[in-house]
Protein backbone atom coordinates (compact mmCIF):
# COMPACT_ATOMS: atom_id res chain seq x y z
CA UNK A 1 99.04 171.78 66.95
CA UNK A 2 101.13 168.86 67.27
CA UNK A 3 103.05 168.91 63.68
CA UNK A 4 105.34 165.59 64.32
CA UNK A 5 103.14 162.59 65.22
CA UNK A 6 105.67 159.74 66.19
CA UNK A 7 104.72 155.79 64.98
CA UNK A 8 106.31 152.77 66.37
CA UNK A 9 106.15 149.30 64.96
CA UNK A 10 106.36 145.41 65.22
CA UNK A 11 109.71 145.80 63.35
CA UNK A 12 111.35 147.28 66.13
CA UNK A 13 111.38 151.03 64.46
CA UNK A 14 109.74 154.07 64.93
CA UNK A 15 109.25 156.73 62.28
CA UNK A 16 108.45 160.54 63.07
CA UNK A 17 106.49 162.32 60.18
CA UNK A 18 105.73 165.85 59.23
CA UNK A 19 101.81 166.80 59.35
CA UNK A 20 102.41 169.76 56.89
CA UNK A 21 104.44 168.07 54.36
CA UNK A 22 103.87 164.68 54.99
CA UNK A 23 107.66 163.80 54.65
CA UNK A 24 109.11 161.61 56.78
CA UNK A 25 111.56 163.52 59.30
CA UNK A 26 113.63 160.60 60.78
CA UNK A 27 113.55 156.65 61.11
CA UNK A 28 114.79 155.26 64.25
CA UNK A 29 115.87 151.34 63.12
CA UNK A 30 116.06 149.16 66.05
CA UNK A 31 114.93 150.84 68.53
CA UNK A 32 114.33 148.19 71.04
CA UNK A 33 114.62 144.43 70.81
CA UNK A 34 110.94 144.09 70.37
CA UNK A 35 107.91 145.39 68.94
CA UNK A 36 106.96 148.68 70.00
CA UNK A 37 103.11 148.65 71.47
CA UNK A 38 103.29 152.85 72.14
CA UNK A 39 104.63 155.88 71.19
CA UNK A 40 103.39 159.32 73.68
CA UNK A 41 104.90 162.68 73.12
CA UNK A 42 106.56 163.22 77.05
CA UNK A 43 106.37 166.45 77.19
CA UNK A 44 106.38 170.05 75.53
CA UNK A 45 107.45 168.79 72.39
CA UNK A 46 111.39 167.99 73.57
CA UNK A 47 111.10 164.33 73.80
CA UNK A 48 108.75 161.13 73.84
CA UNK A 49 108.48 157.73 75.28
CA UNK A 50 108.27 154.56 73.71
CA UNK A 51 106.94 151.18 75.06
CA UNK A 52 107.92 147.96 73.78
CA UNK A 53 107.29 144.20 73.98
CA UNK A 54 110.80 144.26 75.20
CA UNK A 55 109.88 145.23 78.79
CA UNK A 56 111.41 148.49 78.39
CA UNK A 57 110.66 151.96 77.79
CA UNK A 58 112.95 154.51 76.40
CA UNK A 59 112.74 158.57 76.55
CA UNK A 60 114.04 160.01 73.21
CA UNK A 61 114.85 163.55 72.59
CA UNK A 62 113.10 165.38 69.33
CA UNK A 63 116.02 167.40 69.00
CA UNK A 64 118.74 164.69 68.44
CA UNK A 65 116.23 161.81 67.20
CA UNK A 66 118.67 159.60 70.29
CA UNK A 67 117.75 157.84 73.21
CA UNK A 68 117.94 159.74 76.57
CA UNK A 69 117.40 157.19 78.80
CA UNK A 70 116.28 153.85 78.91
CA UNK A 71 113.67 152.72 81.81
CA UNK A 72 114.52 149.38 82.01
CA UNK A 73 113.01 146.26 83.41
CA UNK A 74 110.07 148.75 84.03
CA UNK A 75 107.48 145.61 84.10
CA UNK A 76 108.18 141.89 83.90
CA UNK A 77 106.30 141.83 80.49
CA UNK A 78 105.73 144.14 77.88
CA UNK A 79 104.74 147.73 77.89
CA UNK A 80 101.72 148.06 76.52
CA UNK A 81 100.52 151.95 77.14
CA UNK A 82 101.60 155.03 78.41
CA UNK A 83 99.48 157.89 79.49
CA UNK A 84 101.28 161.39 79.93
CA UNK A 85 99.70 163.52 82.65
CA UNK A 86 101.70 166.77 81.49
CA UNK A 87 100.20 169.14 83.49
CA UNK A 88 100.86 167.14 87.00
CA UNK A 89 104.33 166.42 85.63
CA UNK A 90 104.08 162.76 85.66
CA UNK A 91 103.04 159.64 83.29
CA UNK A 92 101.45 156.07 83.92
CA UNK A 93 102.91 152.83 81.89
CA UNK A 94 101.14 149.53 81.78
CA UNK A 95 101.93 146.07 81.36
CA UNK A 96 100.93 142.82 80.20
CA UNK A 97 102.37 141.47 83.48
CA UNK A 98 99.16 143.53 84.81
CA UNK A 99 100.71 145.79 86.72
CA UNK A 100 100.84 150.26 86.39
CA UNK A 101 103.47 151.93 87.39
CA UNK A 102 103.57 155.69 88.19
CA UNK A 103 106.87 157.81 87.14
CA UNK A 104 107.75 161.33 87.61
CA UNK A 105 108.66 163.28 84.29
CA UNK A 106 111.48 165.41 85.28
CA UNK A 107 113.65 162.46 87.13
CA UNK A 108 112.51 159.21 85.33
CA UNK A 109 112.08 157.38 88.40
CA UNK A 110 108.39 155.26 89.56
CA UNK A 111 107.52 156.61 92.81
CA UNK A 112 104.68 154.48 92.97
CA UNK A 113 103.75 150.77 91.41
CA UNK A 114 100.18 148.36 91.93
CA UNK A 115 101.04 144.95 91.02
CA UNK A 116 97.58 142.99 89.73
CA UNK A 117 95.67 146.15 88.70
CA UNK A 118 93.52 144.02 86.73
CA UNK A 119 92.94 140.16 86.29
CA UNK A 120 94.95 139.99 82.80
CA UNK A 121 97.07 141.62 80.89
CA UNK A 122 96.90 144.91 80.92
CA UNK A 123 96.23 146.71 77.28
CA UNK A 124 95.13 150.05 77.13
CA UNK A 125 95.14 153.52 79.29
CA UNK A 126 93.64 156.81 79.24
CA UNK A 127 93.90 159.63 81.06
CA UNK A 128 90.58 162.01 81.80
CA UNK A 129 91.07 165.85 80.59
CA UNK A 130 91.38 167.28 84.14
CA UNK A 131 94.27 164.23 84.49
CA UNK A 132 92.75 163.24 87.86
CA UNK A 133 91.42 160.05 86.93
CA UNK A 134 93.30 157.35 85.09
CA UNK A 135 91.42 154.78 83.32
CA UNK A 136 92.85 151.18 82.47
CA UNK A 137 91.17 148.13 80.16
CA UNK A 138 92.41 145.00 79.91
CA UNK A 139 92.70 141.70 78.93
CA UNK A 140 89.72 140.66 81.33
CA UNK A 141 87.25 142.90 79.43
CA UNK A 142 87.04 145.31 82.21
CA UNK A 143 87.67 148.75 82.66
CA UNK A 144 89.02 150.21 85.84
CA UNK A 145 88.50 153.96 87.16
CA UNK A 146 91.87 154.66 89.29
CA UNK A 147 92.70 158.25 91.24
CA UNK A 148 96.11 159.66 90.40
CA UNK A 149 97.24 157.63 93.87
CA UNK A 150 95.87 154.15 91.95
CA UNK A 151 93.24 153.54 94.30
CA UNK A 152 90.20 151.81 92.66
CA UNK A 153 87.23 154.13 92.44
CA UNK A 154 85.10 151.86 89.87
CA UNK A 155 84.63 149.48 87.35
CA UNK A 156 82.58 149.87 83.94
CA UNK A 157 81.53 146.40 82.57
CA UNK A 158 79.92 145.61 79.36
CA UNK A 159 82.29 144.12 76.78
CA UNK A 160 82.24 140.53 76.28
CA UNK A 161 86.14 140.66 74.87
CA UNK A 162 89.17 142.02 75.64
CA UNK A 163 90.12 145.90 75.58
CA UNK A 164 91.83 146.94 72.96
CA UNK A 165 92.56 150.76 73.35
CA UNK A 166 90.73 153.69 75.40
CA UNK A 167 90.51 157.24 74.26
CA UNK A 168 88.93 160.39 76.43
CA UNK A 169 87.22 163.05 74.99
CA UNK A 170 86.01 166.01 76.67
CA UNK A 171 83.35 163.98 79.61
CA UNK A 172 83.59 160.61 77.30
CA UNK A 173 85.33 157.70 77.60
CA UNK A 174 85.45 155.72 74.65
CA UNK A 175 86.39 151.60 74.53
CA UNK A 176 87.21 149.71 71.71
CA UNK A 177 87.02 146.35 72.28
CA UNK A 178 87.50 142.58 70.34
CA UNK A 179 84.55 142.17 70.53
CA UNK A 180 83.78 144.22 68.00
CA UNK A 181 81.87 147.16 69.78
CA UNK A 182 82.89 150.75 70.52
CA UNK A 183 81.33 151.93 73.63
CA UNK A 184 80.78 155.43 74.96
CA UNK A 185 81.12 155.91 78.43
CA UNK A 186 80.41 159.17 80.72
CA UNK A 187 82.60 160.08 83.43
CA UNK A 188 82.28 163.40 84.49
CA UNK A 189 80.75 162.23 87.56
CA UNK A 190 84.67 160.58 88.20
CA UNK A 191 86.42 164.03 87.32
CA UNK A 192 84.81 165.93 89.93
């Protein structure tokens, strides 16, 4: 169980927290020049990624509370999400300039980037369990299926507003959207 979830804010900070004890274990001030949109641990518990408004993305190490490495310009607008695919050793980032990028884990680098993934900004990503299938919402209301190789397998439409953040559970995809609905999607019928 995860005992140090990590929260980043509009004021440029983000503060890790103890689950047990519910004390605060560090504050990192200024982190980027923006507001941070996402926090994702990176990997077995040694570092984590932040995305920011900034255009940037920055791999921190638990251990130190300091910035490894900064991925920068990643995107030509903000960073709004980050899924971590642990098990393929490998994580997604997405942008408001609607583009995804994929990057490897162990070396930092993209190997692989789709410019115009969706018609707007790009605002939310979710990984299924098996990490095979990525799943990306946006701006546009629409949410796009992608293989690991972000080639388009689908579309799910049904919100009338923008996408504000994706989750997967088990064979579920859930959608929050503005406007104002949560809807439950299945895709095990994608994870296959």
């Amino acid at each position: 169980m995860q005992t140090r979830p990590f929260f980043g804010f509009q004021d440029r900070s983000v503060r890790v927290w103890d689950l047990n004890t519910l004390a605060m274990l560090a504050s990192l001030e200024q982190a980027h020049l923006s507001g941070i949109f996402r926090v994702r641990q990176l990997d077995s518990g040694d570092s984590f990624i932040t995305a920011s408004r900034d255009r940037t993305m920055k791999v921190w190490l638990s251990s130190t509370w300091q910035a490894r490495r900064t991925l920068a310009p990643p995107h030509y607008d903000g960073v709004s999400d980050v899924a971590v695919a642990a098990k393929k050793g490998y994580f997604f980032s997405a942008s408001r300039d609607r583009s995804i990028r994929r990057w490897d884990c162990k070396t930092l680098e993209s190997d692989l980037q789709l410019a115009h993934a969706q018609g707007d900004w790009l605002t939310a990503l979710a990984l299924a369990p098996s990490e095979e299938v990525l799943f990306s919402g946006g701006k546009d209301s629409i949410i796009k299926v992608w293989d690991c190789d972000l080639h388009c397998k689908d579309m799910l439409q049904g919100h009338r507003g923008p996408i504000s953040d994706l989750l997967t559970i088990d064979h579920h995809l859930f959608s929050a959207s503005h406007d104002r609905t949560v809807r439950v999607w299945k895709i095990d019928h994608f994870d296959t």
